[in-house]
Every structure is written in structure tokens, then in C-alpha cells.
Protein backbone atom coordinates (compact mmCIF):
# COMPACT_ATOMS: atom_id res chain seq x y z
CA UNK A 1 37.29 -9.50 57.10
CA UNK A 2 34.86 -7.77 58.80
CA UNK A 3 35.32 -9.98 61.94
CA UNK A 4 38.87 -9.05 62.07
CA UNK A 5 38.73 -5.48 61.66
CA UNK A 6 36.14 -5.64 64.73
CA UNK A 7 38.56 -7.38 67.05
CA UNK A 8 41.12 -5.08 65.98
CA UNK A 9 39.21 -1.86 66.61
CA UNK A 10 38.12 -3.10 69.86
CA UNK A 11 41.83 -3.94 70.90
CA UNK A 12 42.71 -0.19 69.57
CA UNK A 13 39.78 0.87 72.12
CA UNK A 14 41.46 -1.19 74.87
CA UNK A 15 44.73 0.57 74.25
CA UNK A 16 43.30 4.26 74.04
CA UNK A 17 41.41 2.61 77.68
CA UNK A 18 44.66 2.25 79.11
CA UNK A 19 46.95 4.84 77.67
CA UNK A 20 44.41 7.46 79.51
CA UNK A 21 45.30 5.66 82.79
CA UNK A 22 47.90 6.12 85.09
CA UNK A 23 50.75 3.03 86.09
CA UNK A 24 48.60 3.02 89.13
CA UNK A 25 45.18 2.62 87.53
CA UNK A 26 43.89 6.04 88.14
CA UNK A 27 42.37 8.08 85.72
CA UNK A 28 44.63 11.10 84.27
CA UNK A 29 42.06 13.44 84.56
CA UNK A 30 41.48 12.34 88.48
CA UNK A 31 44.54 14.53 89.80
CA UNK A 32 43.40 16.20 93.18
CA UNK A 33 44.94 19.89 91.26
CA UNK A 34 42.28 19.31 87.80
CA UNK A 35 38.64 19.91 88.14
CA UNK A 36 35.98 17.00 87.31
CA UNK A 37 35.51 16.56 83.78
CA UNK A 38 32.56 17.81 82.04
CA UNK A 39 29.56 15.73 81.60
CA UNK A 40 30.01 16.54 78.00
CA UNK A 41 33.53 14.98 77.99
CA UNK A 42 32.46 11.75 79.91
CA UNK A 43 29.20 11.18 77.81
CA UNK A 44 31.43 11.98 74.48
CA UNK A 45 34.63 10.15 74.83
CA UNK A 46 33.39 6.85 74.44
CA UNK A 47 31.68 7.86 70.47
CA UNK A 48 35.41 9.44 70.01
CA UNK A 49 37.40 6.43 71.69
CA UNK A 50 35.41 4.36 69.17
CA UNK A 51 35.67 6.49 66.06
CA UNK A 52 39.35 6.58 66.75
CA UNK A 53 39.91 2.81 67.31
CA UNK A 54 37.63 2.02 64.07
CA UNK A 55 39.40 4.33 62.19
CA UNK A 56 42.81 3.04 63.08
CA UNK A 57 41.05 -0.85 62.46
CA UNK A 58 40.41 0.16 58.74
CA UNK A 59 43.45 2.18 58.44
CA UNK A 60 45.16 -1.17 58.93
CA UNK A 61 42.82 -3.89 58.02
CA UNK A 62 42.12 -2.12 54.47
CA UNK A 63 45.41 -2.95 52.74
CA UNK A 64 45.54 -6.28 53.94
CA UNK A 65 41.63 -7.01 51.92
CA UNK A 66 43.31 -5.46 49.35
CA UNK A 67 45.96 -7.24 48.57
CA UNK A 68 44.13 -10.58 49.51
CA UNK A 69 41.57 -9.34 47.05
CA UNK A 70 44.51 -9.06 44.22
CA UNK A 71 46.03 -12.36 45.80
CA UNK A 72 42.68 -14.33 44.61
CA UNK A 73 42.12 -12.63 41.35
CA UNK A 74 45.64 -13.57 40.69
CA UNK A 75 45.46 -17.00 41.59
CA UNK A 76 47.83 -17.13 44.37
CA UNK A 77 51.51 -15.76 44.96
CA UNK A 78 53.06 -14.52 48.20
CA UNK A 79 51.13 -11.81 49.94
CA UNK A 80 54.57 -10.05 50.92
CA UNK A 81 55.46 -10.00 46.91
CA UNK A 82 52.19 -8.63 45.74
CA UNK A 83 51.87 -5.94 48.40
CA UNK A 84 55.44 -4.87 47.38
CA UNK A 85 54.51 -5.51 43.81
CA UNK A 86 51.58 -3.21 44.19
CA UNK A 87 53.65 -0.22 46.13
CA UNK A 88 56.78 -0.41 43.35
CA UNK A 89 54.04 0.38 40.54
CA UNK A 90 51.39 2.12 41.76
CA UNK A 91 52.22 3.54 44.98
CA UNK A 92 51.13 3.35 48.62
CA UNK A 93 47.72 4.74 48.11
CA UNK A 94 47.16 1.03 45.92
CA UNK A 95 47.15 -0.32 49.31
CA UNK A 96 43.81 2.16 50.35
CA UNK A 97 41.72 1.45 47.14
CA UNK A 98 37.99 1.20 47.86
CA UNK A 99 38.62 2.78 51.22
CA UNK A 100 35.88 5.36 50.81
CA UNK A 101 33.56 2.52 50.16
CA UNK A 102 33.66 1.30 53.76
């Protein structure tokens, strides 16, 4: 699981990469009009860019552990009929239980 949610936060980082560019490759922030971005900015957005993509990885990856978790404690069934199983009874936030343990 933890293998997964890595690849998935680093393809979430690849994303934010390219939704900052331009359909030419340039930067956003590299119009001729905008001043040069801060050194603050440029040492910082990499720590944010990765805090974002690895919370977006968990914010996804989570309910699927979870209901593979209830999935083996259960013996088996269709994933598809125990997530929906688990929203119809206990809500949406059943999919996020133990999130603040990660």
C-alpha cells in the first residue's frame, strides 16, 4: 500500500509540474511583464508541491486500504459492494477511518 500511494503522489507532483507550465513549456511565472520569483518561492514550492501531491495520494489511496482491509476481515466479496455497503450505513467518512493515523 505504501508503494502505491508513493507512485501516486509522485504522479500528483508530475501533474502540479506541468499544470504550472505553459503549452509551450515555459514557466507561468517567466512572462517578460512579472518580476523573478522570490528565492523564498523557488526554495519553498517544491516542500508545498510535495505536501500537496502526498496529501492528494492519501486522500485517495486511504479508502481503497480501507475497504481492502474490511474485504479480508470479511473473507472476500466484491470491493465495489463493500465500499457501497460501507457508504449506505455508515457514511462517506467510513471510507477515511484511521486517516489520522498516517
Amino acid at each position: 500500500a505504501m508503494l502505491a500511494q508513493a507512485s501516486f503522489a509522485g504522479q500528483a507532483l508530475a501533474c502540479l509540474h506541468i499544470w504550472s507550465q505553459e503549452p509551450h513549456g515555459r514557466s507561468t511565472m517567466s512572462t517578460p511583464t512579472a518580476t523573478a520569483p522570490s528565492g523564498v518561492w523557488v526554495a519553498s514550492k517544491p516542500f508545498i508541491n510535495g505536501g500537496l501531491a502526498a496529501s492528494l495520494g492519501i486522500s485517495v489511496m486511504n479508502p481503497v486500504d480501507v475497504v481492502k482491509t474490511r474485504l479480508q476481515i470479511a473473507g472476500g466479496g466484491s470491493p465495489i459492494a463493500m465500499a457501497r455497503s460501507m457508504v449506505a450505513q455508515q457514511g462517506v467518512s467510513s471510507l477515511y477511518v484511521g486517516l489520522t493515523a498516517q
